[in-house]
PDB file of N, CA and C in Angstrom:
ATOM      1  N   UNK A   1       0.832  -1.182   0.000  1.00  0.00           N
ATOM      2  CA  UNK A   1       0.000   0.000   0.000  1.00  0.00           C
ATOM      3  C   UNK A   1       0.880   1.251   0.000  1.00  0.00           C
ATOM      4  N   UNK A   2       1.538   1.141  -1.412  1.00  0.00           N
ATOM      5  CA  UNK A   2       3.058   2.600  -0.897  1.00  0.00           C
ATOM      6  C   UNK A   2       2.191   3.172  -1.711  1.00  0.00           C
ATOM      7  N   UNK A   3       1.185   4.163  -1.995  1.00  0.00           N
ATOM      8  CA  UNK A   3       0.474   4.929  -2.321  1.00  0.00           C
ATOM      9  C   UNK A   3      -0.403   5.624  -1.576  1.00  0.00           C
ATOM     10  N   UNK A   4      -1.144   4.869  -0.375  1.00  0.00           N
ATOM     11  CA  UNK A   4      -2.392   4.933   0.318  1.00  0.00           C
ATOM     12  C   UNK A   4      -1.103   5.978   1.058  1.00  0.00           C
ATOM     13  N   UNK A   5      -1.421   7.576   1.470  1.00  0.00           N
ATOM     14  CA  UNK A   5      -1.073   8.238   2.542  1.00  0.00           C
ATOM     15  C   UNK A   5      -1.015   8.285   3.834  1.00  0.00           C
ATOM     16  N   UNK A   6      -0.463   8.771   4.172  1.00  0.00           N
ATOM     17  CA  UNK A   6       0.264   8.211   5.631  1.00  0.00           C
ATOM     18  C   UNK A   6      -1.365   8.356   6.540  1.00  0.00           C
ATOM     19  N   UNK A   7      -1.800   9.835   6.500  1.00  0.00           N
ATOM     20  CA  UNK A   7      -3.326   9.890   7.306  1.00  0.00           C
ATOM     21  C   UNK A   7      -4.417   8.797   7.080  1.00  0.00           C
ATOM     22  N   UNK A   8      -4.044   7.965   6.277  1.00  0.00           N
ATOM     23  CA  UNK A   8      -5.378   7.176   5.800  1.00  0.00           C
ATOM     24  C   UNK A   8      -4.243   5.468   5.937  1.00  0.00           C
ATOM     25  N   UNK A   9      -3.105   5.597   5.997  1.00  0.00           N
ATOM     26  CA  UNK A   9      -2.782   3.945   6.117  1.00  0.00           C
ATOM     27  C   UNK A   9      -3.729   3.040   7.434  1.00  0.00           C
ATOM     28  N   UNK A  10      -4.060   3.751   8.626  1.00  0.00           N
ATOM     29  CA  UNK A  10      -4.872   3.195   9.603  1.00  0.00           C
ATOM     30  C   UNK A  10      -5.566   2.276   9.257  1.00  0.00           C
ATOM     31  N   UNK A  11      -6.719   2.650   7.699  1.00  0.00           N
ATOM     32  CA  UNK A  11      -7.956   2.057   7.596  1.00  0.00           C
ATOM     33  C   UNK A  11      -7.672   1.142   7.036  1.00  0.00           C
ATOM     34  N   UNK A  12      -8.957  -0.002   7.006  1.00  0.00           N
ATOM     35  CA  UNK A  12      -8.481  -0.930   6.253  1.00  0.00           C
ATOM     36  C   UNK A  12      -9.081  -1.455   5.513  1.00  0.00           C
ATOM     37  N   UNK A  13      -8.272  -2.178   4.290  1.00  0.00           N
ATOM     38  CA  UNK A  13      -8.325  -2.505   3.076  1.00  0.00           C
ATOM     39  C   UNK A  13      -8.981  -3.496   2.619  1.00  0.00           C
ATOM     40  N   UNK A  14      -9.402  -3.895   1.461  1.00  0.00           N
ATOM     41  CA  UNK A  14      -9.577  -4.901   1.237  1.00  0.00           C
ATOM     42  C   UNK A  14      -9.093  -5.488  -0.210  1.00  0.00           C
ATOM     43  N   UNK A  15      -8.555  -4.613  -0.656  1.00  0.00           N
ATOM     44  CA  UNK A  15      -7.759  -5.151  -1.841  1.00  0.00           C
ATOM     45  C   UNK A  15      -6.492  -3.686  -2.031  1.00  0.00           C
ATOM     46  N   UNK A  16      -5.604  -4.697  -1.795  1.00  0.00           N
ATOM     47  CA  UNK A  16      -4.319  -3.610  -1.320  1.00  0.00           C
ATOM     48  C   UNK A  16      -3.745  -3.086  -2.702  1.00  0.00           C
ATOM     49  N   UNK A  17      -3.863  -3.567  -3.872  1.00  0.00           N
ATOM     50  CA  UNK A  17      -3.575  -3.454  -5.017  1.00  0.00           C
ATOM     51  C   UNK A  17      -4.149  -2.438  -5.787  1.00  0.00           C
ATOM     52  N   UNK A  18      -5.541  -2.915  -5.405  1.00  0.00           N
ATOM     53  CA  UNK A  18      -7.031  -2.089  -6.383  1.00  0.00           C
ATOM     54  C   UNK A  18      -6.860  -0.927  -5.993  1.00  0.00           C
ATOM     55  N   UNK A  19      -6.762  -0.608  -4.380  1.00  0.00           N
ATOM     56  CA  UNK A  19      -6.538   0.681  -4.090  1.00  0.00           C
ATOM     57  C   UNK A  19      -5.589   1.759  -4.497  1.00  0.00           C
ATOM     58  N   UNK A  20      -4.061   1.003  -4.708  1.00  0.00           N
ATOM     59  CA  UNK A  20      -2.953   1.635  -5.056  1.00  0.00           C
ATOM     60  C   UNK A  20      -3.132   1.987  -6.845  1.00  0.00           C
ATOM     61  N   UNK A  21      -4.096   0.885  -7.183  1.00  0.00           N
ATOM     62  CA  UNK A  21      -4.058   1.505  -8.735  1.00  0.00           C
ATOM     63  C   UNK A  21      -4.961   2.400  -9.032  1.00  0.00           C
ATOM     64  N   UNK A  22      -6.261   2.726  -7.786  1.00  0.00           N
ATOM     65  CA  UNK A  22      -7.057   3.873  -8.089  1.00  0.00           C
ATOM     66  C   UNK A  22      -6.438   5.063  -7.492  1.00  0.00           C
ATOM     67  N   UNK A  23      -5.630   4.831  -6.493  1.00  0.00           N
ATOM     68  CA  UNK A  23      -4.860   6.255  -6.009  1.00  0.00           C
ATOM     69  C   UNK A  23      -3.825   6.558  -7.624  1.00  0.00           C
ATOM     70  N   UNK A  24      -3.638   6.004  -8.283  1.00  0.00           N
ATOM     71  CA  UNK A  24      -2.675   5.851  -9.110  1.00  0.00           C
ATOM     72  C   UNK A  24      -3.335   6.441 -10.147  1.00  0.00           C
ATOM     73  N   UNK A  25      -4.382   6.168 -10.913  1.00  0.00           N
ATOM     74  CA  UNK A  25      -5.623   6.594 -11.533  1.00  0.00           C
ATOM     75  C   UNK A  25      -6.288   7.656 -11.142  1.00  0.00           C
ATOM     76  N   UNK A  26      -6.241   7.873  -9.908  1.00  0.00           N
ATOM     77  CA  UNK A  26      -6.739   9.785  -9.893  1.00  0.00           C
ATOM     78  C   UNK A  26      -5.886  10.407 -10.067  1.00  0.00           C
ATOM     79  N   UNK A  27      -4.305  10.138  -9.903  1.00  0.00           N
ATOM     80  CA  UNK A  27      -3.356  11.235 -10.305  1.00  0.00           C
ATOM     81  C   UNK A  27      -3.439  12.191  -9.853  1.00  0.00           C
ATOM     82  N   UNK A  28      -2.996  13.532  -9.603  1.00  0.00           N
ATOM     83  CA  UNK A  28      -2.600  14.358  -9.020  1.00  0.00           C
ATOM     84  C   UNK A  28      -3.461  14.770  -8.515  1.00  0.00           C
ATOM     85  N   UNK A  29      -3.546  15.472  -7.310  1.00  0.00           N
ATOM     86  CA  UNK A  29      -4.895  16.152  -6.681  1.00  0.00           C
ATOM     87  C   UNK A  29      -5.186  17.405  -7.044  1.00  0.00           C
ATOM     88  N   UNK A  30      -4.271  18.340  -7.467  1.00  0.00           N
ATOM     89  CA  UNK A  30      -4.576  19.861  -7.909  1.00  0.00           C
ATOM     90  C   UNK A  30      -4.551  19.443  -9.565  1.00  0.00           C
ATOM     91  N   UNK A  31      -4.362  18.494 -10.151  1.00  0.00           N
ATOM     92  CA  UNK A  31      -4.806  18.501 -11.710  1.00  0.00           C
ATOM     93  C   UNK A  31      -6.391  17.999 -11.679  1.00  0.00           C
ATOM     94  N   UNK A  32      -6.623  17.003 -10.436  1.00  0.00           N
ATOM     95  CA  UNK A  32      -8.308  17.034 -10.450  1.00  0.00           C
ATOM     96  C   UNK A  32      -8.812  18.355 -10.647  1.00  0.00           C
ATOM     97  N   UNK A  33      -8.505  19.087  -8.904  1.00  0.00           N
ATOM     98  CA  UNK A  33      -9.374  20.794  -9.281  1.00  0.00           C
ATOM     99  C   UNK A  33      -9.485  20.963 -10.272  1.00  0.00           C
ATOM    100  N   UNK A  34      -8.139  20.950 -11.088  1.00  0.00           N
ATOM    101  CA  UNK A  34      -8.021  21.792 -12.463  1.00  0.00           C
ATOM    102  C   UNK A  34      -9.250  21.409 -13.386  1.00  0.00           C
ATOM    103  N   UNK A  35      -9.363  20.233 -13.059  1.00  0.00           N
ATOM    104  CA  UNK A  35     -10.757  19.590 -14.000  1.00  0.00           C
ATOM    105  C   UNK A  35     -11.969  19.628 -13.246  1.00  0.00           C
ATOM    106  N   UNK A  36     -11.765  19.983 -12.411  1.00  0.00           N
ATOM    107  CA  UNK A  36     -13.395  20.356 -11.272  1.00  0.00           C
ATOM    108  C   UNK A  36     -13.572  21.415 -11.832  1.00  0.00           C
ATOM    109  N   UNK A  37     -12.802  22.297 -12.177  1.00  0.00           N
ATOM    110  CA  UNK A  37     -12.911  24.051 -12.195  1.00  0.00           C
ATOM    111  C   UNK A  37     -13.098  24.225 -13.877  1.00  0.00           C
ATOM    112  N   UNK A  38     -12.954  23.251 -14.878  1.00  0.00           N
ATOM    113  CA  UNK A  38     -12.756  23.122 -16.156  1.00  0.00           C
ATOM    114  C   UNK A  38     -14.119  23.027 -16.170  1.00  0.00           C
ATOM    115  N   UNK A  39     -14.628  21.842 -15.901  1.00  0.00           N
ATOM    116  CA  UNK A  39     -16.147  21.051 -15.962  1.00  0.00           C
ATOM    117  C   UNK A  39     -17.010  21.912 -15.271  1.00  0.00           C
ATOM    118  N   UNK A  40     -16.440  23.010 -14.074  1.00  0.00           N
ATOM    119  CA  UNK A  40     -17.674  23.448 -13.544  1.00  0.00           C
ATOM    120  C   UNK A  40     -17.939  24.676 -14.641  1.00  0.00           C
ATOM    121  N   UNK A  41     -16.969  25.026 -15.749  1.00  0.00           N
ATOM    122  CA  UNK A  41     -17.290  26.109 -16.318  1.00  0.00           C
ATOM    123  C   UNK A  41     -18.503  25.473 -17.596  1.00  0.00           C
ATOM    124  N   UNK A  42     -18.257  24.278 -17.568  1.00  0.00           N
ATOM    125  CA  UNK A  42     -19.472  24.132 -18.352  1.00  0.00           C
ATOM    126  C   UNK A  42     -20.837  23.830 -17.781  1.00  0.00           C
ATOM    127  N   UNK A  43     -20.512  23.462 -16.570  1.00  0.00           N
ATOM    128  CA  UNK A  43     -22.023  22.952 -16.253  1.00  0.00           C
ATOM    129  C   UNK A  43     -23.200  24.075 -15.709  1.00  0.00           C
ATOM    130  N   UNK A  44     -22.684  25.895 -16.186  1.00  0.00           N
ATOM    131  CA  UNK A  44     -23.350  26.503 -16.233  1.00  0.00           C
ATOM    132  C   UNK A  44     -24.079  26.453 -17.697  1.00  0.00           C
ATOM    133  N   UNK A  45     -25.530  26.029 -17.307  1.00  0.00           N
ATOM    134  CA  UNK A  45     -25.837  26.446 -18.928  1.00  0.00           C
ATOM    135  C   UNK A  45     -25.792  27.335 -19.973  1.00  0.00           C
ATOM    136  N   UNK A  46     -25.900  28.972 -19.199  1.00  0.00           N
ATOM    137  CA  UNK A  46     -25.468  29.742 -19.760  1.00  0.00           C
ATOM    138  C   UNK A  46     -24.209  29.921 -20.120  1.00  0.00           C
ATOM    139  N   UNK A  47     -23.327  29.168 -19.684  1.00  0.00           N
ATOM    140  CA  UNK A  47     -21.869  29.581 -20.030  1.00  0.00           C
ATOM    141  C   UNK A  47     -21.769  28.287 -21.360  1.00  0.00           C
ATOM    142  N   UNK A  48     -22.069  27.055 -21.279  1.00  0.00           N
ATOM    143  CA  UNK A  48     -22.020  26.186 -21.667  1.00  0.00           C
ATOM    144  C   UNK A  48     -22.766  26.601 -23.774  1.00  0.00           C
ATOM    145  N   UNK A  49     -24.070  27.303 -23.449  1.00  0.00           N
ATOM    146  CA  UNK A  49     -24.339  28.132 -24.482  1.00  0.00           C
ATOM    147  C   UNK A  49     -23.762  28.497 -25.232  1.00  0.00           C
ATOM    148  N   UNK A  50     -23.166  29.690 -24.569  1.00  0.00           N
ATOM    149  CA  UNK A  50     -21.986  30.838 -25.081  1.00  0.00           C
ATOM    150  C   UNK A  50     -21.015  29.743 -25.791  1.00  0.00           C
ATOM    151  N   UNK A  51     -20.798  29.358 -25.083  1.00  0.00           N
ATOM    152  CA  UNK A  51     -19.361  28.037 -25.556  1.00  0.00           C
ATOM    153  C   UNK A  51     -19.821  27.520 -27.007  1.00  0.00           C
ATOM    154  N   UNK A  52     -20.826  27.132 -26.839  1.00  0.00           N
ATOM    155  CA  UNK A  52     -21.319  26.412 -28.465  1.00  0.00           C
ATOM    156  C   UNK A  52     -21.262  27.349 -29.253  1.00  0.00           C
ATOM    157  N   UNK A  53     -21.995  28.384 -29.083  1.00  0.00           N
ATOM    158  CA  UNK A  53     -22.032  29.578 -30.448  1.00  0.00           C
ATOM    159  C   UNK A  53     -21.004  29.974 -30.496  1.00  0.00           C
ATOM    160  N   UNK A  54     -20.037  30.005 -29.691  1.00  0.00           N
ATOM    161  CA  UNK A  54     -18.715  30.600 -29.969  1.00  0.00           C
ATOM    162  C   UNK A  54     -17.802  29.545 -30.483  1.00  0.00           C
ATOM    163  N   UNK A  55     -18.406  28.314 -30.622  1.00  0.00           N
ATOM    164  CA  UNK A  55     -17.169  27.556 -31.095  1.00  0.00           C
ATOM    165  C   UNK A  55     -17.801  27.701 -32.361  1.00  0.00           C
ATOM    166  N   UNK A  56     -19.277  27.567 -32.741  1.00  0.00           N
ATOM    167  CA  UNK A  56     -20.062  27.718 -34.033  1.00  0.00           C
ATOM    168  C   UNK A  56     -19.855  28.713 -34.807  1.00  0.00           C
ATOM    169  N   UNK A  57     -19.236  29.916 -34.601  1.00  0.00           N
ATOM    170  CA  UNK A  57     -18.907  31.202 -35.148  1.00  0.00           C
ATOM    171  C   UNK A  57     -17.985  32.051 -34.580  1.00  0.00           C
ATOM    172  N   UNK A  58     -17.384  31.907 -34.823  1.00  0.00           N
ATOM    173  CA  UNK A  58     -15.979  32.687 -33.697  1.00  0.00           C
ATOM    174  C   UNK A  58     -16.087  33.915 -34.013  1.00  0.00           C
ATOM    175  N   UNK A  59     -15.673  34.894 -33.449  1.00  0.00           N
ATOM    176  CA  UNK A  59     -15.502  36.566 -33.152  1.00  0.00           C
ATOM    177  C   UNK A  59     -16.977  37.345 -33.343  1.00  0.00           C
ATOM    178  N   UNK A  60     -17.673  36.677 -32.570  1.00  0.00           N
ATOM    179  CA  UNK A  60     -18.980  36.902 -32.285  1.00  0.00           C
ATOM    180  C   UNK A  60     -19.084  37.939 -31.119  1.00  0.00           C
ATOM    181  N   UNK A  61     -19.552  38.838 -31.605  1.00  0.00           N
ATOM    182  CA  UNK A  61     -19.587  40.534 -30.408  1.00  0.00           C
ATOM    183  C   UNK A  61     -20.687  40.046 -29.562  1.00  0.00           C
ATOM    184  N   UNK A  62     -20.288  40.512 -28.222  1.00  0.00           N
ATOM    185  CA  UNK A  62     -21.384  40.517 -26.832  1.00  0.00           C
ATOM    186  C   UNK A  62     -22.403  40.445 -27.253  1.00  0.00           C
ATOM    187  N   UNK A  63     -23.340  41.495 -28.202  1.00  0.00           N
ATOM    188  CA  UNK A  63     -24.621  41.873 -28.458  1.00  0.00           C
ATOM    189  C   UNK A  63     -25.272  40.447 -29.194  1.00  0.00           C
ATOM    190  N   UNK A  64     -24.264  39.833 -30.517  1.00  0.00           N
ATOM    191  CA  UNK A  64     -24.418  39.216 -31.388  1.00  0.00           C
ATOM    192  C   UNK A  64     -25.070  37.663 -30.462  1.00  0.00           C
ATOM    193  N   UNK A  65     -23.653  37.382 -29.546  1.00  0.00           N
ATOM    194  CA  UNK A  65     -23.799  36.328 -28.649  1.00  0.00           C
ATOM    195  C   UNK A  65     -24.957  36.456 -27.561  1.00  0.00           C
ATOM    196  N   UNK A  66     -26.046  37.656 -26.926  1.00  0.00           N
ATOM    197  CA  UNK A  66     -26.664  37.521 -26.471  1.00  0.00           C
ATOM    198  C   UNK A  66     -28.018  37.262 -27.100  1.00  0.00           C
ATOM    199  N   UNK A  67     -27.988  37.839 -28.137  1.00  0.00           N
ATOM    200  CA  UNK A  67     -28.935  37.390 -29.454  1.00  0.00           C
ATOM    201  C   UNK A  67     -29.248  35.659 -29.212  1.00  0.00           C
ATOM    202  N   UNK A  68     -27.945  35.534 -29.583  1.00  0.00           N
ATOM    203  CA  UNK A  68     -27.991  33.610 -29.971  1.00  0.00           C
ATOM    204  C   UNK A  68     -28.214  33.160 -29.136  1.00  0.00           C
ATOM    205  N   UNK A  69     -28.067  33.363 -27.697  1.00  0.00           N
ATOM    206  CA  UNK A  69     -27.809  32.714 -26.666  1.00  0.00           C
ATOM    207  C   UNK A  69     -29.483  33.162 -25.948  1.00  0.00           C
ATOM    208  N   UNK A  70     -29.935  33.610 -26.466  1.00  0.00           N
ATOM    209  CA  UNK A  70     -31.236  34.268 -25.527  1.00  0.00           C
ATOM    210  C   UNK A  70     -30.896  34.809 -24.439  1.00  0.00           C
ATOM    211  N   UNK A  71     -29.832  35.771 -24.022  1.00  0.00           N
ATOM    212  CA  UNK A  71     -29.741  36.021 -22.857  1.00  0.00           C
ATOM    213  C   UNK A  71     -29.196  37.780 -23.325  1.00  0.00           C
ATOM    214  N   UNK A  72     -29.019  38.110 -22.070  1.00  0.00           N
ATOM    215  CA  UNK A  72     -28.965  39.763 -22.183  1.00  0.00           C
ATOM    216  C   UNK A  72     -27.600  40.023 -21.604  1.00  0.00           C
ATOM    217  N   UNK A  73     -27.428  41.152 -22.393  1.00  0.00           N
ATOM    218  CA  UNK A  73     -26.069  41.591 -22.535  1.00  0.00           C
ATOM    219  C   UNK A  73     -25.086  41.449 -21.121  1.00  0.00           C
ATOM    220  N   UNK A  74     -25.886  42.160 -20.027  1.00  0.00           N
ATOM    221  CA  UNK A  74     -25.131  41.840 -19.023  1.00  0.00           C
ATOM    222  C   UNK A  74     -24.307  40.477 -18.920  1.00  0.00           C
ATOM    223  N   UNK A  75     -25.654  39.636 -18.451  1.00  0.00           N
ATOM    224  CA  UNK A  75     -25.332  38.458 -18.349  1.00  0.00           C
ATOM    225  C   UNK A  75     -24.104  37.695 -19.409  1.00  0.00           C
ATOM    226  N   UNK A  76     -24.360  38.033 -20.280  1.00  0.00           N
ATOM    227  CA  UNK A  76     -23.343  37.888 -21.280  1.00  0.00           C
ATOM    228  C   UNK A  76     -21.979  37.849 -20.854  1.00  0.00           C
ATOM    229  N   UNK A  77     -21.395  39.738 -21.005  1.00  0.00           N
ATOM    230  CA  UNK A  77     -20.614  40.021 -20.258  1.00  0.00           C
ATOM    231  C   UNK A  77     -19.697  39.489 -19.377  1.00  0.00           C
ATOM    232  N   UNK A  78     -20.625  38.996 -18.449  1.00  0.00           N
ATOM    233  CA  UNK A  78     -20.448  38.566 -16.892  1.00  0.00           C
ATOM    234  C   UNK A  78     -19.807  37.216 -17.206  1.00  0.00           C
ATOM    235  N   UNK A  79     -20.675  36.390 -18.031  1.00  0.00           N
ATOM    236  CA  UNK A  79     -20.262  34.665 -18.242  1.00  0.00           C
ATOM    237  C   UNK A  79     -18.963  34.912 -18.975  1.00  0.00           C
ATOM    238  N   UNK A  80     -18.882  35.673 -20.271  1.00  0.00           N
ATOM    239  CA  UNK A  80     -17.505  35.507 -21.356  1.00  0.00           C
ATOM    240  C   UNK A  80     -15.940  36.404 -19.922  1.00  0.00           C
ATOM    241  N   UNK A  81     -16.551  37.351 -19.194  1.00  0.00           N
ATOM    242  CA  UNK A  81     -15.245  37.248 -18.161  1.00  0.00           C
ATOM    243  C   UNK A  81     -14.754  36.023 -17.690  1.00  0.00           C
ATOM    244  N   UNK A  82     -15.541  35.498 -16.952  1.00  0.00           N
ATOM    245  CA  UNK A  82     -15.474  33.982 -16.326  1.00  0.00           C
ATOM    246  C   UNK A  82     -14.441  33.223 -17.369  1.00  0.00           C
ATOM    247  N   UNK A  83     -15.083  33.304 -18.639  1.00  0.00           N
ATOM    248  CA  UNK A  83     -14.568  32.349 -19.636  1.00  0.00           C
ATOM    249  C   UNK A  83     -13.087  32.691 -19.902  1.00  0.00           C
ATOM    250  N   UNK A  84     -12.839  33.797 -19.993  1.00  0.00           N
ATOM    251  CA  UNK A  84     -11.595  34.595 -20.160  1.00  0.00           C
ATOM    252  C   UNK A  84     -11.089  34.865 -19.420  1.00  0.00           C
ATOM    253  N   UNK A  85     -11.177  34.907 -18.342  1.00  0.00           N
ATOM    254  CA  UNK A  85      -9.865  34.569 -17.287  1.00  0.00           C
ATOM    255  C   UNK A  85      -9.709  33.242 -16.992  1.00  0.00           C
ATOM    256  N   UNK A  86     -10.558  32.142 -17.074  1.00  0.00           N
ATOM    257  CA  UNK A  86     -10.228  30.926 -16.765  1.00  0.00           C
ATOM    258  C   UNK A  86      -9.337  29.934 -18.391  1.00  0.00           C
ATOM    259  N   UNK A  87      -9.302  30.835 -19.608  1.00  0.00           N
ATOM    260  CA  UNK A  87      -8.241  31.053 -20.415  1.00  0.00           C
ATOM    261  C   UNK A  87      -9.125  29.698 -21.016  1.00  0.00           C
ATOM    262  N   UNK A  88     -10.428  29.976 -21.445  1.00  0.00           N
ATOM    263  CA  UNK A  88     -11.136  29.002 -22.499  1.00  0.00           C
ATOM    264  C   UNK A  88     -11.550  30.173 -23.868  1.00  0.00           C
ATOM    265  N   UNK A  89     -11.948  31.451 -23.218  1.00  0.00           N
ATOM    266  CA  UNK A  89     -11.761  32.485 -24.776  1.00  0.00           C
ATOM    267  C   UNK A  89     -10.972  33.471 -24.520  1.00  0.00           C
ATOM    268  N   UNK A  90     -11.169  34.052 -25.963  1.00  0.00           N
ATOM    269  CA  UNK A  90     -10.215  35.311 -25.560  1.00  0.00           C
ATOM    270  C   UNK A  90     -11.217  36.483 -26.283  1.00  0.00           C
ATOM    271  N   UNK A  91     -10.291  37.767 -26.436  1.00  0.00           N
ATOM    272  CA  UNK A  91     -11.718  38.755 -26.837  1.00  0.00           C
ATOM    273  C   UNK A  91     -10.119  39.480 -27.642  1.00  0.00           C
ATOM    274  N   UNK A  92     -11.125  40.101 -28.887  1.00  0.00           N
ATOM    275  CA  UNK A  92     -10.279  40.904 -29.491  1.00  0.00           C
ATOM    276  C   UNK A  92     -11.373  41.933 -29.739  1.00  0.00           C
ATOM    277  N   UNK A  93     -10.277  42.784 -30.020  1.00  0.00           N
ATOM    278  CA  UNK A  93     -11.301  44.356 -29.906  1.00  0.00           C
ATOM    279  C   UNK A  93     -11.114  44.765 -31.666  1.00  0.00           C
ATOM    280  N   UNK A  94     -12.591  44.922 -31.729  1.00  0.00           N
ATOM    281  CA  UNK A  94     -12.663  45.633 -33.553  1.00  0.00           C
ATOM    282  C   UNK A  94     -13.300  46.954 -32.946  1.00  0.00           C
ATOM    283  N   UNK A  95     -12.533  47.908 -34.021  1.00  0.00           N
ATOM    284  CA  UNK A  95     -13.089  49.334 -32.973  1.00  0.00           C
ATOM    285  C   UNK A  95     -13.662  49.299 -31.762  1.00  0.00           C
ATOM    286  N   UNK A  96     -14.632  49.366 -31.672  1.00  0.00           N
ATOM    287  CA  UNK A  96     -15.609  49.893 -30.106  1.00  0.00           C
ATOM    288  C   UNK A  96     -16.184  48.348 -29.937  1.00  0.00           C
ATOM    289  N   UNK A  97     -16.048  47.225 -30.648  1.00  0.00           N
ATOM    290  CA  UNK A  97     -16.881  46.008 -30.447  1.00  0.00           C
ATOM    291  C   UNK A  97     -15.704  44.524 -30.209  1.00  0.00           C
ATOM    292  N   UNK A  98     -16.351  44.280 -28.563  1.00  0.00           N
ATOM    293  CA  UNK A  98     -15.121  43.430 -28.441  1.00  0.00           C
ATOM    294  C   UNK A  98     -15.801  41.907 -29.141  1.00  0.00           C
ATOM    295  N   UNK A  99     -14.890  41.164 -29.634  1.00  0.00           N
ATOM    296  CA  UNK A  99     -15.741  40.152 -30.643  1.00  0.00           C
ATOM    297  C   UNK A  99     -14.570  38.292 -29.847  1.00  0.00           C
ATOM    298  N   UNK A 100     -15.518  37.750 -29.740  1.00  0.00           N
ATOM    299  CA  UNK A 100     -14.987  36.393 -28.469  1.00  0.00           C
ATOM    300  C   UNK A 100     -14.747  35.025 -29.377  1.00  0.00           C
ATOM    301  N   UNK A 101     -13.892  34.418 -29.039  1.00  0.00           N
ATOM    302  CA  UNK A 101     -13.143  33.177 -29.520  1.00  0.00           C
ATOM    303  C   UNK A 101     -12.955  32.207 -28.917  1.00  0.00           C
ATOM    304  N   UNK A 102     -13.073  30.788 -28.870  1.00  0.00           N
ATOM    305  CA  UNK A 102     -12.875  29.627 -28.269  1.00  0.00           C
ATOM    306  C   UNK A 102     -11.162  29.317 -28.292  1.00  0.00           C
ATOM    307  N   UNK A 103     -10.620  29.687 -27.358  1.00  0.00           N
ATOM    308  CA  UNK A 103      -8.685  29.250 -27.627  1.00  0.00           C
ATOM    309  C   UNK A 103      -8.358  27.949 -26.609  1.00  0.00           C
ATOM    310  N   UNK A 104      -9.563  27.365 -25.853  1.00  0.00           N
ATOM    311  CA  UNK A 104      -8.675  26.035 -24.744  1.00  0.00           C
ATOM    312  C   UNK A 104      -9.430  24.912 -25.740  1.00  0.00           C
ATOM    313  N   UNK A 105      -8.229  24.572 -26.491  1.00  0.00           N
ATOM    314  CA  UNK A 105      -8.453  22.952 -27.451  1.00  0.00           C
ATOM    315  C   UNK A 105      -9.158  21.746 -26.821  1.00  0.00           C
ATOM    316  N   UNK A 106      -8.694  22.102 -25.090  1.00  0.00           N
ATOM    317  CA  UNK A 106      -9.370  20.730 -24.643  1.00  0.00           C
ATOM    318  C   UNK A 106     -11.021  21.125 -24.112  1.00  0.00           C
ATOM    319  N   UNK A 107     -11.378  22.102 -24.258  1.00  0.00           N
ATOM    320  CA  UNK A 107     -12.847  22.257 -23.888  1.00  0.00           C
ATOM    321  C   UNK A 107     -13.551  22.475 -25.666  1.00  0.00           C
ATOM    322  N   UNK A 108     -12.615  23.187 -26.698  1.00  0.00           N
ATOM    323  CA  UNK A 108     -13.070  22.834 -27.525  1.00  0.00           C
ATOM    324  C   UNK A 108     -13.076  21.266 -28.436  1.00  0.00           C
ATOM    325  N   UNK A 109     -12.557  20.372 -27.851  1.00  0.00           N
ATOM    326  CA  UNK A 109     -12.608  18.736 -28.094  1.00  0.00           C
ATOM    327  C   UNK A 109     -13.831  18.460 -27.237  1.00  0.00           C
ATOM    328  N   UNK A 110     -14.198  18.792 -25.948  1.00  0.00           N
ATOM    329  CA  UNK A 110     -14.885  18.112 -25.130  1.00  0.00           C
ATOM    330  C   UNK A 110     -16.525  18.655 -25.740  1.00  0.00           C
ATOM    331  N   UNK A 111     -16.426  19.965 -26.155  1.00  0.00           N
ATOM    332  CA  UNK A 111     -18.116  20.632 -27.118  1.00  0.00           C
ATOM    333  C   UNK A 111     -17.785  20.261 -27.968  1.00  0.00           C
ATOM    334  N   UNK A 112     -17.125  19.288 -28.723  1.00  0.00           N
ATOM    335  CA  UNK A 112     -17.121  18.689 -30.323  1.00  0.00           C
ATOM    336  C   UNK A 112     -17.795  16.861 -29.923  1.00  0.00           C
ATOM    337  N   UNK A 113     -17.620  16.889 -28.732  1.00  0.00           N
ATOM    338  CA  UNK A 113     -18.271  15.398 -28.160  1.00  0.00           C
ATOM    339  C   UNK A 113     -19.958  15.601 -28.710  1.00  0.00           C
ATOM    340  N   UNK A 114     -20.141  16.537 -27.980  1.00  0.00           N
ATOM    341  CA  UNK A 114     -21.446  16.743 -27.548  1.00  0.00           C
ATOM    342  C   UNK A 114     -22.389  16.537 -28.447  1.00  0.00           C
ATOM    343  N   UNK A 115     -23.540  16.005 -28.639  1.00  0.00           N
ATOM    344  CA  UNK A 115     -24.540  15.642 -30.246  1.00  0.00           C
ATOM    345  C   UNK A 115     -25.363  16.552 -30.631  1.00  0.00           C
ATOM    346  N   UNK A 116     -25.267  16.786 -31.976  1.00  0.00           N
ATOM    347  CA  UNK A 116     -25.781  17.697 -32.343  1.00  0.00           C
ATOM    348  C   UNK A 116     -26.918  17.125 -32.903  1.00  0.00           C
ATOM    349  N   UNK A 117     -27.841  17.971 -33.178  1.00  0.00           N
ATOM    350  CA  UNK A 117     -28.438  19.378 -32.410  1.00  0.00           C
ATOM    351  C   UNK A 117     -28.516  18.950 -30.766  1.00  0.00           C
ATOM    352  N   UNK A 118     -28.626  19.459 -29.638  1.00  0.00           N
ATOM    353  CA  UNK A 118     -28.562  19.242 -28.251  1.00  0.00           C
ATOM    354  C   UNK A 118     -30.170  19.624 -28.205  1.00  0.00           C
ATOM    355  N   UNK A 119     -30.701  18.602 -27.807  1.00  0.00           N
ATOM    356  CA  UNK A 119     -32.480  18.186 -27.139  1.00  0.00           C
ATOM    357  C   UNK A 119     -32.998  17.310 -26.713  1.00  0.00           C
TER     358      UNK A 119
END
């Protein structure tokens, strides 16, 4: 059991192997978060939205994306920050209209899973 951590060797086992290959199989504990915090950005629907039309049409302006998305500008706003600091879009500015892009490959692989049309 050279895997099972020292706070938890106490308890006991019942397959000393199985355990060491699922501690082995979750792999790192802050690359989980990383995928807690990945997955929780989709499991907002509204964000999850945004995500599709933006992978469906890239450099799509706030206004354009609240259109598609049925939702209002704020809200908009508010979700594509989220998205852009957690470094899944980015925003480029055309004159006065900032226009949004899908740039994290692995969330755009994981909305290429997904079946289309979604219903």
């Amino acid at each position: 059991m050279h895997l099972v951590p020292a706070e938890h060797a106490h308890r006991r086992v019942l397959d000393e192997h199985g355990v060491c290959d699922a501690i082995a199989g979750v792999g790192d504990p802050a690359a989980v978060r990383d995928w807690a915090d990945r997955f929780g950005l989709l499991a907002d629907p509204g964000r999850l939205t945004l995500l599709l039309a933006v992978r469906a049409v890239p450099d799509l302006s706030v206004s354009d994306l609240a259109v598609a998305a049925g939702m209002n500008d704020t809200a908009v706003s508010q979700a594509l920050r989220l998205l852009r600091v957690a470094g899944v879009v980015a925003a480029r500015k055309d004159g006065r209209v900032m226009r949004y892009r899908l740039v994290d490959d692995t969330v755009a692989d994981l909305l290429e899973k997904l079946p289309r049309p979604l219903v």
